[in-house]
Protein backbone atom coordinates (compact mmCIF):
# COMPACT_ATOMS: atom_id res chain seq x y z
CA UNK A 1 5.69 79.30 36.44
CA UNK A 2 5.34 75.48 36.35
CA UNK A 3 6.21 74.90 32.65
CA UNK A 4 9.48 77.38 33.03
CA UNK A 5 10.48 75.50 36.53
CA UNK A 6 10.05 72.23 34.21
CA UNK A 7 12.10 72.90 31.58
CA UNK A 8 14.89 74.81 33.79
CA UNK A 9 15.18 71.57 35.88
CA UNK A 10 15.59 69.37 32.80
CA UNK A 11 18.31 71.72 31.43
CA UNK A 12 20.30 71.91 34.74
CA UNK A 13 19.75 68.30 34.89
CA UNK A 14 21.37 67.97 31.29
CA UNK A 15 24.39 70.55 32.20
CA UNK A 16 24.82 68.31 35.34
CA UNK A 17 25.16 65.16 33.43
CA UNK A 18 27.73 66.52 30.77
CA UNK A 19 29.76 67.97 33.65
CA UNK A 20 29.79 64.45 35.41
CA UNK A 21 30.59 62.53 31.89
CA UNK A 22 32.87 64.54 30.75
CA UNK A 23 35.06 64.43 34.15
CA UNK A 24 34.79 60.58 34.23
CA UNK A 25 35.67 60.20 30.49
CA UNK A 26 38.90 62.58 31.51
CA UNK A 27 39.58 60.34 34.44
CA UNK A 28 38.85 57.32 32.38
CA UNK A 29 41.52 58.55 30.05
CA UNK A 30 44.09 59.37 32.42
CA UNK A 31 43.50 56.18 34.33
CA UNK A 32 44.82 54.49 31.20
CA UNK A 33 47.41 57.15 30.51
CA UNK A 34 49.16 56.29 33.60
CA UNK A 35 48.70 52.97 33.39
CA UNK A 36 50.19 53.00 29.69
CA UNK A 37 53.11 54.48 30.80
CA UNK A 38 53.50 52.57 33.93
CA UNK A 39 53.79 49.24 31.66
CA UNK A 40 56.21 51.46 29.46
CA UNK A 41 58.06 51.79 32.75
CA UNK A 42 58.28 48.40 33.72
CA UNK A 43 59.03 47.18 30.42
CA UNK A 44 62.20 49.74 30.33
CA UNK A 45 63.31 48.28 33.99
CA UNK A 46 62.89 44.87 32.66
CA UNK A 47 65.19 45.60 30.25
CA UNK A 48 67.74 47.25 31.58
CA UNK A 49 67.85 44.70 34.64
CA UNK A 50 68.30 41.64 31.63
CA UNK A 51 70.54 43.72 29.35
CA UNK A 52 74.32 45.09 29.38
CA UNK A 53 73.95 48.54 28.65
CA UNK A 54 77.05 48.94 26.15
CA UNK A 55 76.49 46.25 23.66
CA UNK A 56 72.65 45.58 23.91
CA UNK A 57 73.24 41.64 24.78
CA UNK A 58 71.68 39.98 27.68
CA UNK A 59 73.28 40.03 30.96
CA UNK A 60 74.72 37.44 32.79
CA UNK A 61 71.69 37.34 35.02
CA UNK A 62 69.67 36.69 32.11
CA UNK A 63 71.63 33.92 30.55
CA UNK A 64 71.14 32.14 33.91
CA UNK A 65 67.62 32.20 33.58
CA UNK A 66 68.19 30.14 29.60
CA UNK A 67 70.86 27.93 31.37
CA UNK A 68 68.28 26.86 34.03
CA UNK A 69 65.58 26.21 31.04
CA UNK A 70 68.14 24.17 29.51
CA UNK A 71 69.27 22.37 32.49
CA UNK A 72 65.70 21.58 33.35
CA UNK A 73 65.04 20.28 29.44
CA UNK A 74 68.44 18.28 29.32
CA UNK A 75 66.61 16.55 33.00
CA UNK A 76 63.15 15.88 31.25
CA UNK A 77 64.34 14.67 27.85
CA UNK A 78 67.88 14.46 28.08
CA UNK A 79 68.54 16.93 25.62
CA UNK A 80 72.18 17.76 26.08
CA UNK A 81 73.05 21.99 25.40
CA UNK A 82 76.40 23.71 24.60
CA UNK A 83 78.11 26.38 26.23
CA UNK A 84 81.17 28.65 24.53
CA UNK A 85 83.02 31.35 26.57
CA UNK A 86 85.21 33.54 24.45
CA UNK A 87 87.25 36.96 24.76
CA UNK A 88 88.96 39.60 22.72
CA UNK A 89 92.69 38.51 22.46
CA UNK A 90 95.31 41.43 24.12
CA UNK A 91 91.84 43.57 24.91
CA UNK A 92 94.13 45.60 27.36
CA UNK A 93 96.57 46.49 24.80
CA UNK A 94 93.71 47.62 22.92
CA UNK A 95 92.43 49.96 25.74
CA UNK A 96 96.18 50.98 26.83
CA UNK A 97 96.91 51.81 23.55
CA UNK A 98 93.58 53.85 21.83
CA UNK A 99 91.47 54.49 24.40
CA UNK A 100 88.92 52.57 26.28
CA UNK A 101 86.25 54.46 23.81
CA UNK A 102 88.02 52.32 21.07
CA UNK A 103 87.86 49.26 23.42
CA UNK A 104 84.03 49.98 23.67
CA UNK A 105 83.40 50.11 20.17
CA UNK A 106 84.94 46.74 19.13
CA UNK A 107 82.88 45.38 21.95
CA UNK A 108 80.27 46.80 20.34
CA UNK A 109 80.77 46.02 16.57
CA UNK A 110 81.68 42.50 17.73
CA UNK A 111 78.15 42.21 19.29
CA UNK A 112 75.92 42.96 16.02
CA UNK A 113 78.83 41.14 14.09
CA UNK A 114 77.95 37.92 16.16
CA UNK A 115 74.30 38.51 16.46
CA UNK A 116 74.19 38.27 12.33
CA UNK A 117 76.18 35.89 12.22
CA UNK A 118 73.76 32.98 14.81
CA UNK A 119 70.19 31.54 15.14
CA UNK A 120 67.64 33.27 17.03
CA UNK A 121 68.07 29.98 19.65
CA UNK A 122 71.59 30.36 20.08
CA UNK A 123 71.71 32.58 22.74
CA UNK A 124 74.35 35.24 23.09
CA UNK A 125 75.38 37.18 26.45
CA UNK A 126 78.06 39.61 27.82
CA UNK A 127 79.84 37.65 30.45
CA UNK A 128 81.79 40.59 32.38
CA UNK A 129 84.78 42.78 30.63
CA UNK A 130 85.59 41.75 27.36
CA UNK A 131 83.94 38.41 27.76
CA UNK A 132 81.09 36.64 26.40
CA UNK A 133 79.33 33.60 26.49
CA UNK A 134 77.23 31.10 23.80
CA UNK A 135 74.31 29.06 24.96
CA UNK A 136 73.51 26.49 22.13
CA UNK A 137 70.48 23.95 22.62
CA UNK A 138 71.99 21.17 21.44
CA UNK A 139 75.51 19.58 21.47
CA UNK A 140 76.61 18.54 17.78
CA UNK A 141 79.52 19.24 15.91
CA UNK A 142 77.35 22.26 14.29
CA UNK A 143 78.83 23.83 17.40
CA UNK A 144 82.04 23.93 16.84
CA UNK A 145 81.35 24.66 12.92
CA UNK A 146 79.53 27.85 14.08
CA UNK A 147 82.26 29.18 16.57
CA UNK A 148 84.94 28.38 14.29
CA UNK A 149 83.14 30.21 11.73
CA UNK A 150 82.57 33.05 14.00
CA UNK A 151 86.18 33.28 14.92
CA UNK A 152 87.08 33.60 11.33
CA UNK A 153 85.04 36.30 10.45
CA UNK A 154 86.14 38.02 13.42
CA UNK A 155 89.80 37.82 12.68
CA UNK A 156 89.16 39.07 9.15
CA UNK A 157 87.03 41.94 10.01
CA UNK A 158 88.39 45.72 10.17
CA UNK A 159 87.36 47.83 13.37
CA UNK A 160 87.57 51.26 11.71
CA UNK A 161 88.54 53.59 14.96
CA UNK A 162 88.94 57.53 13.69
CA UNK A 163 92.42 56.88 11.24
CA UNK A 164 92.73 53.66 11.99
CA UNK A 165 92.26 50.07 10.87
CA UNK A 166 92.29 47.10 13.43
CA UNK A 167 92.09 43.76 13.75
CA UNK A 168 91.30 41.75 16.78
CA UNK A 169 90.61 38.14 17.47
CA UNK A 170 89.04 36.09 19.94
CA UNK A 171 90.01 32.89 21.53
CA UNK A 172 87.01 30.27 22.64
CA UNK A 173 86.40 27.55 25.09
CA UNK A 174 83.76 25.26 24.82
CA UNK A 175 81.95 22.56 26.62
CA UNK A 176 78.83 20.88 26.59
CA UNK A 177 76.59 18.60 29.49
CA UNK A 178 76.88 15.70 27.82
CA UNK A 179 79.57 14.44 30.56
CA UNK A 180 78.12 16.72 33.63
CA UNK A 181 74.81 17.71 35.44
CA UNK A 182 75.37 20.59 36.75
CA UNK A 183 75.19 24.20 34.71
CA UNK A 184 78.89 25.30 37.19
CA UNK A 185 80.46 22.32 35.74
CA UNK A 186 79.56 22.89 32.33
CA UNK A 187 80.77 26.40 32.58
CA UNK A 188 84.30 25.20 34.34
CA UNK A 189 85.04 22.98 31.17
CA UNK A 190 84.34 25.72 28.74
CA UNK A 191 86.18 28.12 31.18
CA UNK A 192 89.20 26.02 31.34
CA UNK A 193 89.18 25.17 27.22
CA UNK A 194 89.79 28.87 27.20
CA UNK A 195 92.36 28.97 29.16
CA UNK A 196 94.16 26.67 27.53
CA UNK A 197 93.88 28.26 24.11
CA UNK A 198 95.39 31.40 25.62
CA UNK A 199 98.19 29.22 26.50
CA UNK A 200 98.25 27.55 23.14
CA UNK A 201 98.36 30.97 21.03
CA UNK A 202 95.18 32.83 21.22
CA UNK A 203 93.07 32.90 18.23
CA UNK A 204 91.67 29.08 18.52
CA UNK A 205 88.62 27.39 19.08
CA UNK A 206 89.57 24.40 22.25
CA UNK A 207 87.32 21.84 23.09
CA UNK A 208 87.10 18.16 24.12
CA UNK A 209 86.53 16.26 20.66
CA UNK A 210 85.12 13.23 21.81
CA UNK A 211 82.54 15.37 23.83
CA UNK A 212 80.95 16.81 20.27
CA UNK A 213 79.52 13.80 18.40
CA UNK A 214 77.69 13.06 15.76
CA UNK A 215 74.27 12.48 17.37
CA UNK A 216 71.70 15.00 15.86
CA UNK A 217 69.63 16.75 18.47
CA UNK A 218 67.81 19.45 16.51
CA UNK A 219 67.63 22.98 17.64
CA UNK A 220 64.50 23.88 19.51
């Protein structure tokens, strides 16, 4: 009859309507599931295109990105930036003699030692091998303070590898763009400061003196 028709076409009408909500509330939801996990995705391949994989540090394509910012700041306001390359003294030795799994552990343990040891805007990369490099925002004698200090604290520390104790230490070049304008020539200074120490001794902090005054140019 009528009223039975009535009532069977407002309960199919209902049944439809969950059916169709309830599908488009589960595609709703794994619309956003996917594209949850596609920003997880791209957030992983960020990082592992910016970071070195053993020690955690940026890479030295991401460092280049900083030294641009701080080429392009020293242009604007003639802010001048600092630059420190350093390696692990006899880091062949090291390998040749305990294993390149000990080598990767002081590369490691040197890593968070530094990290603890500098400013959130001192910038910290792995360079290639067993060396890194220091990006400072400003050029002051604070510079040399805090690689000297790192170097000490490196020498001093013990690398506990199964029975053994080591000690390692690092040698460091440094330069800032006080007397260039290009990033390469910055980088050639600091490169060459490092070869020098090797020369010298190992275990030193080199730089140009007269290039590291006085002049306060606060961190940004």
């Amino acid at each position: 009859d009528a009223k039975f028709y009535f009532f069977h076409n407002i309960y199919t009408a209902g049944i439809i309507a969950f059916i169709s909500y309830y599908f488009c509330f589960k595609l709703e939801r794994e619309i956003t599931d996917i594209r949850e996990k596609t920003k997880i995705h791209e957030k992983k391949l960020i990082y592992i295109a910016n970071h070195d994989p053993l020690t955690g540090l940026i890479n030295r394509r991401r460092i280049w990105e900083h030294f641009q910012i701080y080429k392009d700041r020293k242009d604007l306001y003639d802010s001048d930036y600092a630059i420190a390359i350093f390696d692990i003294d006899d880091f062949k030795k090291i390998n040749d003699h305990y294993g390149h799994d000990c080598g990767d552990m002081i590369l490691q343990e040197i890593s968070k030692l530094i990290k603890t040891l500098i400013h959130k805007n001192i910038k910290i990369a792995r360079w290639g091998g067993e060396e890194f490099i220091l990006l400072f925002p400003y050029a002051n004698p604070q510079v040399i303070e805090i690689l000297e200090n790192i170097r000490t604290i490196i020498e001093r520390h013990i690398f506990n590898y199964k029975e053994e104790s080591l000690h390692v230490s690092i040698t460091v070049g440094s330069a800032n763009s006080k007397q260039h304008d290009s990033i390469n020539a910055v980088l050639m200074e600091a490169d060459k400061f490092l070869y020098k120490g090797k020369k010298q001794g190992k275990n030193q902090v080199v730089y140009n003196p007269l290039c590291f005054s006085s002049e306060s140019i606060l961190p940004i």
